[in-house]
N, C-alpha and C. Protein backbone atom coordinates (compact mmCIF):
# COMPACT_ATOMS: atom_id res chain seq x y z
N UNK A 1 0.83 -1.17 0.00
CA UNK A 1 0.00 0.00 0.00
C UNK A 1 0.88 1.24 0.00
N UNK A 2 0.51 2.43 -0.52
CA UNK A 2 0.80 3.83 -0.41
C UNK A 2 0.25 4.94 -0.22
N UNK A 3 0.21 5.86 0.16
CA UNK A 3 -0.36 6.81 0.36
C UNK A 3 0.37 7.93 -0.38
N UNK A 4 -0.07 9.24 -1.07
CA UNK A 4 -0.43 10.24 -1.76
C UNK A 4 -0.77 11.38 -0.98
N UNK A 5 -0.15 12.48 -0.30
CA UNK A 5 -1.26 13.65 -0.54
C UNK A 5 -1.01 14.65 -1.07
N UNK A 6 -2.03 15.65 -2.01
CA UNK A 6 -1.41 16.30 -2.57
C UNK A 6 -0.97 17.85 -2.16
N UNK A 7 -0.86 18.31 -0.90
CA UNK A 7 0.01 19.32 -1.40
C UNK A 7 0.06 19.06 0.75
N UNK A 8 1.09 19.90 1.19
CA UNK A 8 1.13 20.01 2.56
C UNK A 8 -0.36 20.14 4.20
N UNK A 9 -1.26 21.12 3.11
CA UNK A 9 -2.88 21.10 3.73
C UNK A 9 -2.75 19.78 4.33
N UNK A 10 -3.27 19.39 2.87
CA UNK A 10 -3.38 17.56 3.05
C UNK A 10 -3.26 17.11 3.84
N UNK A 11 -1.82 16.92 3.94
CA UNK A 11 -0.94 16.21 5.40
C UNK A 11 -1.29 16.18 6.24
N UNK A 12 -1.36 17.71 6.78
CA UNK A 12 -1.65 18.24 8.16
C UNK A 12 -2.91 17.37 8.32
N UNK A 13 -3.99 17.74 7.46
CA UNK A 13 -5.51 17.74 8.14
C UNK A 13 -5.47 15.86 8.51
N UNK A 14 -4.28 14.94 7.43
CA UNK A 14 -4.20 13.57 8.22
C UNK A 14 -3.21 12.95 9.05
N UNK A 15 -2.45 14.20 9.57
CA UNK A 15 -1.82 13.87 10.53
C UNK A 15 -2.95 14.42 11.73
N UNK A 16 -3.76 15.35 11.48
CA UNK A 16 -4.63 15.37 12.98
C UNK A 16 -5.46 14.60 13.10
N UNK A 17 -5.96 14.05 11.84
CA UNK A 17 -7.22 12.86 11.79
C UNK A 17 -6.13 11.55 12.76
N UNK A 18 -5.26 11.36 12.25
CA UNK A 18 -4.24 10.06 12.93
C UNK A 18 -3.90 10.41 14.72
N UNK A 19 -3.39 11.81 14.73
CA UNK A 19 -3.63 12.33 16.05
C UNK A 19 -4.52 11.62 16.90
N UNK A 20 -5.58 12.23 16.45
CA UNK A 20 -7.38 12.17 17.02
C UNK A 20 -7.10 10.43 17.34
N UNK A 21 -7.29 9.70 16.40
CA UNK A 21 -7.16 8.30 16.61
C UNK A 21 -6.67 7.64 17.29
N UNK A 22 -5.00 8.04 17.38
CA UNK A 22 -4.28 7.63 18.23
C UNK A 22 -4.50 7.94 19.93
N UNK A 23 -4.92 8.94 20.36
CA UNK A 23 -5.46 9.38 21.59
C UNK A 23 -6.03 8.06 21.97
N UNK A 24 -7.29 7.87 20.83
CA UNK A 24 -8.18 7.00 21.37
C UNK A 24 -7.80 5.76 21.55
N UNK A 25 -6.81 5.42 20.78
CA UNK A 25 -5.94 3.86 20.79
C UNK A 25 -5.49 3.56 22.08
N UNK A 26 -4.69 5.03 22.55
CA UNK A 26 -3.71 5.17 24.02
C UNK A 26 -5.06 5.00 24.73
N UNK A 27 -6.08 5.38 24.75
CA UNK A 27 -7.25 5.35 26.07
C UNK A 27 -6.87 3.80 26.08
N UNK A 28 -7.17 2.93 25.03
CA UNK A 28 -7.80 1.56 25.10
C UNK A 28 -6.03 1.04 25.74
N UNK A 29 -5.34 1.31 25.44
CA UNK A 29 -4.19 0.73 26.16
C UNK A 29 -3.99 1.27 27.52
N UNK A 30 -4.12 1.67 27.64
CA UNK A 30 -3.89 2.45 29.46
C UNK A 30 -2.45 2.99 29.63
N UNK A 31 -1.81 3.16 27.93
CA UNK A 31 -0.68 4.04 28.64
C UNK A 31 -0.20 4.23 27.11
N UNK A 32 0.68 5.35 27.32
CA UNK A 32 1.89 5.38 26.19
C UNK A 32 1.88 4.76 24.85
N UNK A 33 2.13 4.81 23.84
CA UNK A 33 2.28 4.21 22.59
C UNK A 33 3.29 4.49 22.42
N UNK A 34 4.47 3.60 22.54
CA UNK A 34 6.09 4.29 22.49
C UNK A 34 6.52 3.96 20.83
N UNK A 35 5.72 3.06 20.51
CA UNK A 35 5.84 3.01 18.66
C UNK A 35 4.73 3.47 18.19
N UNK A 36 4.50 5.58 18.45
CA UNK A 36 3.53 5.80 17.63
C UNK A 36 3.79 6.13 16.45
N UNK A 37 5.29 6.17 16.00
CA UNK A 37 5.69 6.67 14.64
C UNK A 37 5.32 5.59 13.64
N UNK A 38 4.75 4.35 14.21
CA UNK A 38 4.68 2.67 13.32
C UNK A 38 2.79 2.62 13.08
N UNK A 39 2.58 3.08 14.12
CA UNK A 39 1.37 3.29 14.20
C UNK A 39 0.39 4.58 13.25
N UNK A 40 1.01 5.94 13.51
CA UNK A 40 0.49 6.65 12.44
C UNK A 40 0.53 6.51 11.13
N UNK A 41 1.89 5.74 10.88
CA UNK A 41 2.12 5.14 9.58
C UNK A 41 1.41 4.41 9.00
N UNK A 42 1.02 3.35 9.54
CA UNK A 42 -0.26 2.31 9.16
C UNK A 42 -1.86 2.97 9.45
N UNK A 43 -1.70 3.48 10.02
CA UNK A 43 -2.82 3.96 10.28
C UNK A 43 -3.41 5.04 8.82
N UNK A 44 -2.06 5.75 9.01
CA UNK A 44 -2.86 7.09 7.24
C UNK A 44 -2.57 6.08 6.06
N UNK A 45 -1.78 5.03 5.79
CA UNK A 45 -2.14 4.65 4.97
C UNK A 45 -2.88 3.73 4.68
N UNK A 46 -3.27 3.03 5.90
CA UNK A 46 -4.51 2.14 5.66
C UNK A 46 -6.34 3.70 5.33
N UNK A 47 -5.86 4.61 6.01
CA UNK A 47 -6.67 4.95 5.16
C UNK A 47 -6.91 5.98 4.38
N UNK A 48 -5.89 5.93 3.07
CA UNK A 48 -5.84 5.99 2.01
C UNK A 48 -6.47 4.98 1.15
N UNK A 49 -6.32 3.93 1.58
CA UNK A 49 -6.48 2.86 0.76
C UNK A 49 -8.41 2.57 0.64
N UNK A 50 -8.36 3.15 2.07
CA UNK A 50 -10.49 2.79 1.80
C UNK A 50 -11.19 3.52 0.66
C-alpha cells in the first residue's frame, strides 16, 4: 500500500485525523504508545487505501 497527498494542507488535516485516533488507541491501552511513529504510519495509509 501507499499513500499520496497532494500538497502540505493535506498532510496536516491527516496527521490530525491520525492524532485524534491515536489518543483514542492510548485510552484503550492504558498508557503510552512508544511506537507511535509505526502506528500513524499504518494507520494514514490504511486509510488511504479505503
Amino acid at each position: 500500500m501507499s499513500a499520496t497527498y497532494e500538497n502540505a494542507a493535506e498532510l496536516a488535516e491527516a496527521l490530525r485525523r491520525a492524532a485524534a485516533a491515536h489518543g483514542e488507541h492510548e485510552k484503550q491501552l492504558g498508557h503510552e504508545d512508544a511506537d507511535w511513529p509505526s502506528w500513524y504510519a499504518q494507520y494514514m495509509v490504511h486509510e488511504q487505501s479505503e
